[in-house]
C-alpha atoms as a PDB file:
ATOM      1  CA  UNK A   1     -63.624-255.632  13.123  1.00  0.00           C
ATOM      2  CA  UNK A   2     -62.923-258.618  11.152  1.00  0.00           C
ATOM      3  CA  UNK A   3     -65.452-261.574  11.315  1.00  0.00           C
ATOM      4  CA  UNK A   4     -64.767-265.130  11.188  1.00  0.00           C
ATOM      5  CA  UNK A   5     -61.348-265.190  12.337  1.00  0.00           C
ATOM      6  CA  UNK A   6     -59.205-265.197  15.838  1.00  0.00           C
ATOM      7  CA  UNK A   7     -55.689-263.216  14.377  1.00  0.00           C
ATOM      8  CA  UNK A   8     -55.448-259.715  12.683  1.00  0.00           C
ATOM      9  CA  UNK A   9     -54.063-260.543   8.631  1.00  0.00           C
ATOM     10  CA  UNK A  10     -50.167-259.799   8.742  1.00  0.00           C
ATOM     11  CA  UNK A  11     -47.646-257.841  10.902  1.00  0.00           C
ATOM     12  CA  UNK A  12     -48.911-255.063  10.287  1.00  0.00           C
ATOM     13  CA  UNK A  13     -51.898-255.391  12.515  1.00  0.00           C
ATOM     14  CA  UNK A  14     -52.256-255.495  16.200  1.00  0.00           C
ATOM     15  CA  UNK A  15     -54.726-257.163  17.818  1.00  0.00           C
ATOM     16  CA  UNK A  16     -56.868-255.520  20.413  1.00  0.00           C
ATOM     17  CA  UNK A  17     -59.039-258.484  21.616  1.00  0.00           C
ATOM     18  CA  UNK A  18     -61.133-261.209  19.774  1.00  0.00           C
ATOM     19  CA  UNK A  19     -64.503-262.702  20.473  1.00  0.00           C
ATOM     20  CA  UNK A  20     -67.749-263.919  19.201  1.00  0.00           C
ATOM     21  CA  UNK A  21     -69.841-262.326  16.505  1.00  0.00           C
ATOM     22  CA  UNK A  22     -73.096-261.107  18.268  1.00  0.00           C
ATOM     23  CA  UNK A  23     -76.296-259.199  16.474  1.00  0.00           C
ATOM     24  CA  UNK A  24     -79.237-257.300  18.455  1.00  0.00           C
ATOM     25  CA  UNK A  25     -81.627-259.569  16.451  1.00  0.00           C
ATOM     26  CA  UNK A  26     -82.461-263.170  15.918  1.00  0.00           C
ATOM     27  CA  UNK A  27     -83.989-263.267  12.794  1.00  0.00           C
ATOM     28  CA  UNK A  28     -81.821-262.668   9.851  1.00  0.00           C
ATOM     29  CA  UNK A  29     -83.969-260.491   8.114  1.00  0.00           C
ATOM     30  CA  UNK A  30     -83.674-257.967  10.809  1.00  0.00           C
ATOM     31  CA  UNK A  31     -80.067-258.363  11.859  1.00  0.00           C
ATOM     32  CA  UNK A  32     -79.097-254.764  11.080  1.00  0.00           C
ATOM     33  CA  UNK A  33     -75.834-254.232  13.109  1.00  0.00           C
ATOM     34  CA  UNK A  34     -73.110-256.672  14.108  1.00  0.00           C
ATOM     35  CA  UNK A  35     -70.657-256.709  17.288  1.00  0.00           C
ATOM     36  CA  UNK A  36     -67.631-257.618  17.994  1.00  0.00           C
ATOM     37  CA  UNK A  37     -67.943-258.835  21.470  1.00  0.00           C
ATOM     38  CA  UNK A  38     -64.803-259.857  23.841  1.00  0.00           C
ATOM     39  CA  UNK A  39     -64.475-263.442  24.959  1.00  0.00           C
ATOM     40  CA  UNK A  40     -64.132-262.290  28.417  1.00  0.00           C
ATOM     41  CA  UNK A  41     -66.895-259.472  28.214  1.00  0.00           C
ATOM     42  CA  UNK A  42     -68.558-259.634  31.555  1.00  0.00           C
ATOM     43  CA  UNK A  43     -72.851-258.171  32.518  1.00  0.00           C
ATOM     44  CA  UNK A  44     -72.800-255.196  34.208  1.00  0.00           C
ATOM     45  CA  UNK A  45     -74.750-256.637  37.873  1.00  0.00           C
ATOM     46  CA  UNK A  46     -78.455-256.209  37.045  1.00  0.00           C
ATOM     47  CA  UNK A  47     -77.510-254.859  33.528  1.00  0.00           C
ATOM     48  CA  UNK A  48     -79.638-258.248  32.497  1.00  0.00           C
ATOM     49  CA  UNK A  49     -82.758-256.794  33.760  1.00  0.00           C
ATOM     50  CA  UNK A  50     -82.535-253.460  32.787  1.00  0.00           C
ATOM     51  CA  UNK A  51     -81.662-254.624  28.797  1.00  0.00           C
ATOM     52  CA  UNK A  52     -84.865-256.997  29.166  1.00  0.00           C
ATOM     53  CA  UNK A  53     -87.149-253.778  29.975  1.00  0.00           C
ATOM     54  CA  UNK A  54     -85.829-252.139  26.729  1.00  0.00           C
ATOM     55  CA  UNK A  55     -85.646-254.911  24.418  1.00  0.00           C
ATOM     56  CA  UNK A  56     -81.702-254.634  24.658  1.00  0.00           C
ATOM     57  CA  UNK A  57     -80.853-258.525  24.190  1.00  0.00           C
ATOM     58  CA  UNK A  58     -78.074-259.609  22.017  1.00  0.00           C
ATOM     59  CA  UNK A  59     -77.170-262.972  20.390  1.00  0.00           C
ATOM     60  CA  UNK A  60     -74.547-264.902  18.886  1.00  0.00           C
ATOM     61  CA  UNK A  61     -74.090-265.408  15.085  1.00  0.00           C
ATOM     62  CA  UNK A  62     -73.758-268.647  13.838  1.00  0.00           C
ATOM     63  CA  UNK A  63     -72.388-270.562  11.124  1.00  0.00           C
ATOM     64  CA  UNK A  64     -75.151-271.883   8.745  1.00  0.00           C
ATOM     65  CA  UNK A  65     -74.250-274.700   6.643  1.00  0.00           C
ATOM     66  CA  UNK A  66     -75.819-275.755   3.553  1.00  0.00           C
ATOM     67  CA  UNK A  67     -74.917-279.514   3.674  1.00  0.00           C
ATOM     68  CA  UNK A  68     -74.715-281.333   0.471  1.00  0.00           C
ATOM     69  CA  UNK A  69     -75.937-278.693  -1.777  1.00  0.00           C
ATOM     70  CA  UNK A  70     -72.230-278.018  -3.066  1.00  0.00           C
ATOM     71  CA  UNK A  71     -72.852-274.512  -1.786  1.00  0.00           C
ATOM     72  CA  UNK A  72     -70.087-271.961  -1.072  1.00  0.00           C
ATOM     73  CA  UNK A  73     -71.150-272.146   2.485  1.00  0.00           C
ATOM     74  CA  UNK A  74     -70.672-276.388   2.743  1.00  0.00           C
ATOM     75  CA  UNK A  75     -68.986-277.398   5.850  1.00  0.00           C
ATOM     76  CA  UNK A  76     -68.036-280.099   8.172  1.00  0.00           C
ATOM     77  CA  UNK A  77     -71.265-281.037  10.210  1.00  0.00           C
ATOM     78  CA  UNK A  78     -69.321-280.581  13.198  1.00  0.00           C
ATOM     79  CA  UNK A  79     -69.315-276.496  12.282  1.00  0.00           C
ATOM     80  CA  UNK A  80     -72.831-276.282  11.850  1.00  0.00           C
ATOM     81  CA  UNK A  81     -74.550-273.851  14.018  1.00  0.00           C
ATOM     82  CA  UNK A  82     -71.490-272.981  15.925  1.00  0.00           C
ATOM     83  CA  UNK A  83     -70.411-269.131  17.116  1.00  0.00           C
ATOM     84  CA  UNK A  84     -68.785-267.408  14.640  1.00  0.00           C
ATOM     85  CA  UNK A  85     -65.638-265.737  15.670  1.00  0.00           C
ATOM     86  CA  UNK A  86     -64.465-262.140  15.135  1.00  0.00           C
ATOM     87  CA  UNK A  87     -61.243-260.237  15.819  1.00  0.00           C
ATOM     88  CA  UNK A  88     -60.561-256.434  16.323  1.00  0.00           C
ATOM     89  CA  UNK A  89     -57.470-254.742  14.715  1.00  0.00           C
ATOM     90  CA  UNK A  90     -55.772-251.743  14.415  1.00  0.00           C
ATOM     91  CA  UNK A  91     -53.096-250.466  12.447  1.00  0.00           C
END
């Protein structure tokens, strides 16, 4: 799993599917373990509820920006807050 990008680096690689970037956890501090989840991942019917009872919710990681600070992690405002992409490859 390769976050932050749609293709698989060089010929080598085949892609298996790409995504979104999801985490069990909202706050960062927490976020322990990362998925790769497919862009046309469909809920199980009443899979909603039954995560809900168990605490099983999942959420999107998103780009953070650190606007005018000259950080590393500067970017367009437009990026801000946006999904973050992931791609899974095999060799």
């Amino acid at each position: 799993m390769m976050p932050g990008r749609y293709s698989c680096p060089g010929t080598a690689w085949t892609r298996e599917y790409y995504g979104y970037l999801m985490t069990t956890s909202s706050t960062r501090e927490s976020q322990t373990e990362y998925l790769c989840v497919d862009r046309h991942a469909q809920p199980l019917p009443g899979a909603y509820q039954a995560s809900a009872e168990v605490g099983g919710h999942v959420g999107h990681v998103k780009v953070n920006c650190m606007q005018g600070t000259g950080d590393i992690h500067n970017c367009p405002e437009a990026e801000n807050a946006r999904e973050l992409a992931c791609v899974v490859c095999t060799i």
